[in-house]
Protein backbone atom coordinates (compact mmCIF):
# COMPACT_ATOMS: atom_id res chain seq x y z
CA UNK A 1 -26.91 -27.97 -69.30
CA UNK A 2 -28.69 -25.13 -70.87
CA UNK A 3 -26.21 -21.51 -70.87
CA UNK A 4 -28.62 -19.90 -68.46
CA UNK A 5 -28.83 -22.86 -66.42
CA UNK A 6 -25.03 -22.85 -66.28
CA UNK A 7 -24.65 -19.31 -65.56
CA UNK A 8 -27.56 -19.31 -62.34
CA UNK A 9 -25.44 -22.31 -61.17
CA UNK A 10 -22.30 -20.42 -61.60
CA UNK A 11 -23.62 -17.05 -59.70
CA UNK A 12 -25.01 -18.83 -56.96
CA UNK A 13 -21.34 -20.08 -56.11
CA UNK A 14 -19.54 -16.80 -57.08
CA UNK A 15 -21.95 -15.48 -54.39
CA UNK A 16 -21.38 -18.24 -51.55
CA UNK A 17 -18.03 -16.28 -50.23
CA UNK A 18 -19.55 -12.85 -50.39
CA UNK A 19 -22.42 -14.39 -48.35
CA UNK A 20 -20.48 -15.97 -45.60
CA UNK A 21 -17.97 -12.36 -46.23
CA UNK A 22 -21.69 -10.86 -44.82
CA UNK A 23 -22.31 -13.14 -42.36
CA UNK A 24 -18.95 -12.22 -40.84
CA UNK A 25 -19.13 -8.90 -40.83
CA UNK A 26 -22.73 -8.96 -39.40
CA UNK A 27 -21.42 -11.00 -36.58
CA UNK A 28 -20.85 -8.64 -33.44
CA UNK A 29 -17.22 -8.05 -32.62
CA UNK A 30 -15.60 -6.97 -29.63
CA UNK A 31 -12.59 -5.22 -29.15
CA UNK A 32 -10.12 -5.69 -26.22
CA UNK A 33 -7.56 -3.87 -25.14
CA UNK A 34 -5.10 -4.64 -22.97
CA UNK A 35 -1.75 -2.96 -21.51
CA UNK A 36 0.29 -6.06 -21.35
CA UNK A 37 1.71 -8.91 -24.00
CA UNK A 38 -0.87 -11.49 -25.35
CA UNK A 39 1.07 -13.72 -23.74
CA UNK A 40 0.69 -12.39 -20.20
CA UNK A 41 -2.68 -11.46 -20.81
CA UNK A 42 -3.82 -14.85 -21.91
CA UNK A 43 -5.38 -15.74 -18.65
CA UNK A 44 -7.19 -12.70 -18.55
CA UNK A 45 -8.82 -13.32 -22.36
CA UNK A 46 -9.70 -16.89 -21.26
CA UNK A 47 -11.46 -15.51 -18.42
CA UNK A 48 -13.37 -13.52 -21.18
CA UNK A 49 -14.22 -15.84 -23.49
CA UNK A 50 -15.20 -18.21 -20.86
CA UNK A 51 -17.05 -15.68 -19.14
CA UNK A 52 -18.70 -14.74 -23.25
CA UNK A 53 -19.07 -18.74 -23.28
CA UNK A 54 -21.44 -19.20 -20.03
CA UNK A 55 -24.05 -16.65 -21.78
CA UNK A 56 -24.14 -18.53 -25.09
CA UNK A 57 -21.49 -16.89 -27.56
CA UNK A 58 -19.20 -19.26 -29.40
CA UNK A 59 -16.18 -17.08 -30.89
CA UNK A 60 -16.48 -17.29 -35.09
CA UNK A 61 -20.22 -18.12 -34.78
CA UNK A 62 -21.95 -15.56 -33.16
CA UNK A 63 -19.30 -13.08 -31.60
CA UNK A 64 -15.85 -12.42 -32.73
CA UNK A 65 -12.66 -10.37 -31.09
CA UNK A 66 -10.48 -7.64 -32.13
CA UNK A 67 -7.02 -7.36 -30.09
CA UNK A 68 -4.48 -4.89 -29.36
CA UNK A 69 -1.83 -5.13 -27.14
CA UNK A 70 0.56 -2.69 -26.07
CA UNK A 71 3.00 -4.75 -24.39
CA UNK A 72 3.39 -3.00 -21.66
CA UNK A 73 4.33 0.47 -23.06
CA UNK A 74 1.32 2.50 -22.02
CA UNK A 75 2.32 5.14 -24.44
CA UNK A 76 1.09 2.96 -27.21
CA UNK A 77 -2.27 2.96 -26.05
CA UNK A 78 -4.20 5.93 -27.36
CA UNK A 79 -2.68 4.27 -31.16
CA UNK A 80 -3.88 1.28 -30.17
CA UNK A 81 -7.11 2.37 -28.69
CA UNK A 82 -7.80 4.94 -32.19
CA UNK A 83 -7.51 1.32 -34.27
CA UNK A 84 -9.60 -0.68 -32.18
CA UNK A 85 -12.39 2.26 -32.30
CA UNK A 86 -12.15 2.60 -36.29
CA UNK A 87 -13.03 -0.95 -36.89
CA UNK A 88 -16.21 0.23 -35.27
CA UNK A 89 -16.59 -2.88 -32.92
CA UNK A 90 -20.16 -3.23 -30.56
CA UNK A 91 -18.04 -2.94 -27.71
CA UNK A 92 -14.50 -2.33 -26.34
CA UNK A 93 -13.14 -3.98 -23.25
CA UNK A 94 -10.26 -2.13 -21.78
CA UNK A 95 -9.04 -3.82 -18.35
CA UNK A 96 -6.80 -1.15 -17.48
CA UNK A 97 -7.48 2.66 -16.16
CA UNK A 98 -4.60 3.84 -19.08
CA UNK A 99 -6.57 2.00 -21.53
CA UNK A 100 -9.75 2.95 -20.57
CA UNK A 101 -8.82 6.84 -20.81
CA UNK A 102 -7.10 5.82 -24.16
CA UNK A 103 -10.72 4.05 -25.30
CA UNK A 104 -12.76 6.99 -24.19
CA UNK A 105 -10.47 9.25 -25.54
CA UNK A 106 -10.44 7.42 -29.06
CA UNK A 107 -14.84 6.87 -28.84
CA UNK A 108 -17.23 8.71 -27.18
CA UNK A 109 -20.32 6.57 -29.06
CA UNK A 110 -18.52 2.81 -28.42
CA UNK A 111 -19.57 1.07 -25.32
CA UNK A 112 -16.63 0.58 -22.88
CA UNK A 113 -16.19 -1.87 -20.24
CA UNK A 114 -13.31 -1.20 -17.84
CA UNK A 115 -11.62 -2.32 -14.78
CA UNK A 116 -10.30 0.83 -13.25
CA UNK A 117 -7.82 1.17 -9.97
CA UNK A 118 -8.58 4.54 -9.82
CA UNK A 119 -12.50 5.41 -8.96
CA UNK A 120 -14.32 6.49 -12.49
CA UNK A 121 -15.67 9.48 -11.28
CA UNK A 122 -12.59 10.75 -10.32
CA UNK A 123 -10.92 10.16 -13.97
CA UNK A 124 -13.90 11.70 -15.66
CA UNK A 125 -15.02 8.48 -17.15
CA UNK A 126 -18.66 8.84 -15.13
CA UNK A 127 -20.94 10.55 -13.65
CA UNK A 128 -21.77 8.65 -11.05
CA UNK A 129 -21.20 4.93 -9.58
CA UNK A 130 -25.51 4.19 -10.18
CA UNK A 131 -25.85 5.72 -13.54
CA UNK A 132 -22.50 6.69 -15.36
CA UNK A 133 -23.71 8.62 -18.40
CA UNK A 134 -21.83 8.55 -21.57
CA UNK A 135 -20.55 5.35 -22.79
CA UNK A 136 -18.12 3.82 -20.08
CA UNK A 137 -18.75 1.23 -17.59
CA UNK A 138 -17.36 -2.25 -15.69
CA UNK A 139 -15.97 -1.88 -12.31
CA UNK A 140 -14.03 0.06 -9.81
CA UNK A 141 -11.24 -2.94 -9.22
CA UNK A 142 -10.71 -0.96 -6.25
CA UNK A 143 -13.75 -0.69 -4.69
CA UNK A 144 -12.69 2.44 -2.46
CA UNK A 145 -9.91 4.43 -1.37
CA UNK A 146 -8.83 2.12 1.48
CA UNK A 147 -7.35 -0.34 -0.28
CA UNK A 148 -3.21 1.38 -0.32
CA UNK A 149 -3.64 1.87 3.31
CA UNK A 150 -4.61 -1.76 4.16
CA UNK A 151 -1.58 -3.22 1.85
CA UNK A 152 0.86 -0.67 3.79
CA UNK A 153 -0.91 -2.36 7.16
CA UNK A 154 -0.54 -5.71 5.71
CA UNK A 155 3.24 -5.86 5.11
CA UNK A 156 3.89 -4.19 8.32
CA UNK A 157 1.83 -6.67 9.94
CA UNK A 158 4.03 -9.46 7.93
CA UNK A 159 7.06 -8.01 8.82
CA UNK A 160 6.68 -6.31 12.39
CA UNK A 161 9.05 -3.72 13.06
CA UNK A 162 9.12 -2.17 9.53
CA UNK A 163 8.88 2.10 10.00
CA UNK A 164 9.76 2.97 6.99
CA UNK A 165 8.89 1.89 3.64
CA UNK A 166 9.59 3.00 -0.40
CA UNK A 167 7.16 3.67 -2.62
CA UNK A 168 7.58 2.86 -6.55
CA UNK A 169 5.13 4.93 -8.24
CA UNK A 170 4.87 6.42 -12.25
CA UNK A 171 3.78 9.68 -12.19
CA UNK A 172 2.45 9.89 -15.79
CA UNK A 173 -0.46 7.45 -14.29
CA UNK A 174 -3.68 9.19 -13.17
CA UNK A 175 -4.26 5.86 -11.40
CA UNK A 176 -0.73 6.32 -9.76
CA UNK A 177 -1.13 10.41 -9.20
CA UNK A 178 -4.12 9.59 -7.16
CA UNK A 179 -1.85 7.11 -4.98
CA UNK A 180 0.61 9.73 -4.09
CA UNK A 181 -2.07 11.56 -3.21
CA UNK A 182 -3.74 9.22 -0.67
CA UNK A 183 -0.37 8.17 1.13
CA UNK A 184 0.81 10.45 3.66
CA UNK A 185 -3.05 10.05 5.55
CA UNK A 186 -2.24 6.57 5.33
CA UNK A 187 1.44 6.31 6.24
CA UNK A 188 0.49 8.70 9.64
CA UNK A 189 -2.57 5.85 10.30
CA UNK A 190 0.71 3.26 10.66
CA UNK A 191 3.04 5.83 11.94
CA UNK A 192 5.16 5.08 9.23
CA UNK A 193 7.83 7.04 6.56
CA UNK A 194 7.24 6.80 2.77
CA UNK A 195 9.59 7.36 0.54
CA UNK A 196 7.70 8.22 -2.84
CA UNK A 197 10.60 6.94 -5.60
CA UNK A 198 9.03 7.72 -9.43
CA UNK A 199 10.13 5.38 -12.13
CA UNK A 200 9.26 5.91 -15.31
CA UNK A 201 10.69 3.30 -17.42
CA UNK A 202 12.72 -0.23 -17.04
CA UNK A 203 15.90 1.78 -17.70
CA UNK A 204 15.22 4.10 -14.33
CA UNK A 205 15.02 0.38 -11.82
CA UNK A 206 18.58 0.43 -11.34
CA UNK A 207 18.71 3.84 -10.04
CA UNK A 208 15.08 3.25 -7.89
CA UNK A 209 16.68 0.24 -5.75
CA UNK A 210 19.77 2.10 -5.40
CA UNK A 211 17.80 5.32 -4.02
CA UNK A 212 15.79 2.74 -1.86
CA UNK A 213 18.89 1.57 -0.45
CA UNK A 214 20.00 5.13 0.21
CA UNK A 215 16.71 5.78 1.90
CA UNK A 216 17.29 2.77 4.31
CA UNK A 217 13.92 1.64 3.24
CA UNK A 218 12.62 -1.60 5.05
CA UNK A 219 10.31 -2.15 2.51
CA UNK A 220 8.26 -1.78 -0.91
CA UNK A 221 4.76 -1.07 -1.85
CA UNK A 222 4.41 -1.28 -5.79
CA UNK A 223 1.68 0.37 -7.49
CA UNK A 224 -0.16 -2.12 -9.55
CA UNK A 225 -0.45 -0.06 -12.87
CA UNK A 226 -0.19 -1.85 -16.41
CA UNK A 227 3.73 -1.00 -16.29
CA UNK A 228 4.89 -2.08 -13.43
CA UNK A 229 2.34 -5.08 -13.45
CA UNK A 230 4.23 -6.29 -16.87
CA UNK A 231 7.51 -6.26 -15.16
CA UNK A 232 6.49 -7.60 -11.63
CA UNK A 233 9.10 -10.17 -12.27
CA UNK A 234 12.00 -7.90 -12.55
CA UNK A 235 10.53 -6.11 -9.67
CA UNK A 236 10.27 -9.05 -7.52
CA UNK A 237 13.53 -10.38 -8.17
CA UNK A 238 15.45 -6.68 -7.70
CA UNK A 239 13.26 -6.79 -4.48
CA UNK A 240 14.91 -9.71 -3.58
CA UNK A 241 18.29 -8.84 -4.41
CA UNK A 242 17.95 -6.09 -1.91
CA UNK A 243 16.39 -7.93 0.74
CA UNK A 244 13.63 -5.95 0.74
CA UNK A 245 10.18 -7.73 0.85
CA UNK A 246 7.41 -6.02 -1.72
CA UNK A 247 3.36 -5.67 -1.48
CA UNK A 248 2.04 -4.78 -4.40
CA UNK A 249 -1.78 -5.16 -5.32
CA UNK A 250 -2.92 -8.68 -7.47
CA UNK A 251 -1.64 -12.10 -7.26
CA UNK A 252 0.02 -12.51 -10.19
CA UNK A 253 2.63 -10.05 -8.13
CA UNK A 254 3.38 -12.68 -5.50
CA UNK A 255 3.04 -15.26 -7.78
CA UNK A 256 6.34 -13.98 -9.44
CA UNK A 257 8.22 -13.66 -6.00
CA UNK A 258 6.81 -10.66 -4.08
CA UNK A 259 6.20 -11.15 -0.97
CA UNK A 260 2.68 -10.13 -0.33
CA UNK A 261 -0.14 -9.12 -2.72
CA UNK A 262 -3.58 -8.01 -1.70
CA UNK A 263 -6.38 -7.20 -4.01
CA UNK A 264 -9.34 -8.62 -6.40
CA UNK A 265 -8.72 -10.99 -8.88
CA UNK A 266 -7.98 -9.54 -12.64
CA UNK A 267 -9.72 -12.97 -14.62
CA UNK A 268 -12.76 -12.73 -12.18
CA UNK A 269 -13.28 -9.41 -13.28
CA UNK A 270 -12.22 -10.48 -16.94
CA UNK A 271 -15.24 -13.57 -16.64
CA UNK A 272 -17.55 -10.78 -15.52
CA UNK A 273 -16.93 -8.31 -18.11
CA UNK A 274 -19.10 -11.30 -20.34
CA UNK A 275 -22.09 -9.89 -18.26
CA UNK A 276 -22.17 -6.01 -19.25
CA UNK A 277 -20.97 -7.31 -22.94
CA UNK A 278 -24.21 -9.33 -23.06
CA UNK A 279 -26.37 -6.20 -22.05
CA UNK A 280 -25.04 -4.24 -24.59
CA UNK A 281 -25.01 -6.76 -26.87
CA UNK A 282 -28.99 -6.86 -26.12
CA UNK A 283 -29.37 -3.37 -26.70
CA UNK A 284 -28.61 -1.55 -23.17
CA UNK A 285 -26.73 1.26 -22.70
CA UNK A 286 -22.92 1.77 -21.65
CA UNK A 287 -24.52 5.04 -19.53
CA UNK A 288 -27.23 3.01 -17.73
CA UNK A 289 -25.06 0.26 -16.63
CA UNK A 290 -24.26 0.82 -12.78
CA UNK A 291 -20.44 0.52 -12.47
CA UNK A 292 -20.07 -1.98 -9.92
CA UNK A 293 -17.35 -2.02 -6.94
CA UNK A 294 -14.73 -4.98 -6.10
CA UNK A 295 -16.07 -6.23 -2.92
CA UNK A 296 -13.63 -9.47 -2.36
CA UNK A 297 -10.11 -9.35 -1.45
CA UNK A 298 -7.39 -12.25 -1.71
CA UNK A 299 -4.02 -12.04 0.12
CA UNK A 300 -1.29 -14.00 -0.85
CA UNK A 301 1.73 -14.56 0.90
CA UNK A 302 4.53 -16.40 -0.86
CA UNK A 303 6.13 -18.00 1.75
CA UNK A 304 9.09 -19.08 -0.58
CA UNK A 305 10.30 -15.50 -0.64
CA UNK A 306 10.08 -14.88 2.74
CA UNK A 307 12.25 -17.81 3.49
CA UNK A 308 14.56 -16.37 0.52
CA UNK A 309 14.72 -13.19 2.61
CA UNK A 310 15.42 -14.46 6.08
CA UNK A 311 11.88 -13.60 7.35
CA UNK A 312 9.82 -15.67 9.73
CA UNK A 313 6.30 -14.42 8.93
CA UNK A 314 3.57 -14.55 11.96
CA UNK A 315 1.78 -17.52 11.85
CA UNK A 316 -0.93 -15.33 13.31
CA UNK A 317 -0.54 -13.55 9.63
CA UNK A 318 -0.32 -16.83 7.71
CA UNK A 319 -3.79 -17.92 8.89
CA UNK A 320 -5.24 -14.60 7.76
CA UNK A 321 -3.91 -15.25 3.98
CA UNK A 322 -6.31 -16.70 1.33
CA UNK A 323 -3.42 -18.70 -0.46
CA UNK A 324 -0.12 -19.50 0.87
CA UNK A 325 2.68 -20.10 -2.04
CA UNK A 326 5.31 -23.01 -0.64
């Protein structure tokens, strides 16, 4: 073989990794952010991907993923959400309301798709629900402010006789300052007491059961922010320690051993996030995208615990629930 020969042959496979180097880095690439552990968010990134696999992306050929995970210390976010939005992904997916304050906050050109408790409007993150503006949108998981007076209803209705009821909240959550904020309309609705107990770490449970217990609280309603979502567990089993059956908002709450949960589902919304990825993806923009509402509901009742805690629940209340854990 001739020297020149030798040395075209030899470029043309010195330049075979920087071509599929290109290729990679041409490929669009989402970031995701999530408040929890990968591990307890895995159903939730399935959802994704499956929901990214329906519209025709294959992960490594034609769409890729960035992840950061803050397992479940919320104060990590806004580090977390500042790497994500230097990597200068197409879009960011943040499931949480803390994240996707942390994501605006770190990235007012990326696209962000979000699953907020709290109504968008009212954390700045849009304009309106029709036309948002800016570069945020995804869905109020939500869907209105009803939703912490019907889960008070609902365990009163589960456990008849209940008056008065604690409250676990963390007040550095917008999502949560907006709850405190909406109760006492909705305990007078029920005629019942709330007991508003802040917690603001694991370390401060301990000391929120025994106020509970000092309170003479029948009861719990659990805000379903990122941290106490990541330690429903604990919560659940403390709960049951003190005989005191729990509501809280999504399934994977009563899954774990609370007693009731009552809210959208978290991988639906997950599957659906593939849909405003693919718009942007296709050139629309964040701002344009209508932020859509949570219009269906499942309540689950895990029947175990209330047999742990000594509770016959209605069978009237049973036939009302969308899943029934035995």
């Amino acid at each position: 073989m001739r020297r020149r020969e030798f040395l075209g042959v030899l470029g043309a496979a010195a330049a075979w990794p920087l071509a599929a180097w290109a290729q990679r880095t041409a490929m669009p690439v989402i970031g995701v952010l999530s408040p929890l552990s990968a591990e307890m968010a895995a159903r939730n990134i399935e959802a994704l991907r499956q929901g990214l696999r329906d519209l025709g992306y294959v992960e490594g050929r034609n769409v890729g993923f960035e992840f950061r995970y803050a397992e479940g210390n919320l104060e990590r976010l806004p580090a977390l959400a500042a790497e994500l939005a230097a990597l200068q992904p197409a879009v960011i997916v943040a499931g949480s309301a803390p994240g996707a304050l942390a994501a605006r906050n770190a990235t007012r050109t990326i696209p962000i798709v979000i699953a907020s408790v709290q109504d968008p409007m009212a954390l700045g993150l849009a304009v309106s629900m029709a036309r948002p503006g800016g570069n945020v949108t995804g869905f109020w998981a939500e869907g209105d402010d009803s939703l912490i007076g019907k889960r008070l209803e609902l365990l009163k209705d589960a456990v008849p006789g209940t008056s008065r009821l604690g409250v676990f909240v963390d007040p550095s959550d917008a999502s949560d300052v907006s709850t405190v904020k909406a109760l006492p309309a909705a305990a007078r609705a029920l005629s019942l007491e709330l007991r508003v107990i802040e917690v603001r770490s694991a370390d401060e449970f301990e000391a929120a059961f025994a106020i509970a217990a000092r309170e003479g609280v029948q009861g719990l309603y659990v805000s379903q922010n990122p941290f106490f979502f990541a330690r429903r567990a604990q919560i659940a089993a403390m709960a049951l320690r003190a005989r005191l059956p729990a509501v809280d908002g999504y399934r994977e709450f009563a899954v774990a051993g609370g007693l009731i949960s009552y809210a959208t589902s978290l991988p639906d919304f997950y599957r659906r996030f593939g849909g405003f990825v693919d718009k942007i993806l296709k050139g629309a923009n964040a701002g344009d995208l209508p932020i859509e509402r949570a219009t269906k509901f499942e309540l689950i009742v895990n029947l175990k615990t209330a047999k742990a805690l000594g509770l016959t629940v209605p069978e009237s209340f049973l036939l009302r629930a969308d899943e029934v854990i035995e």
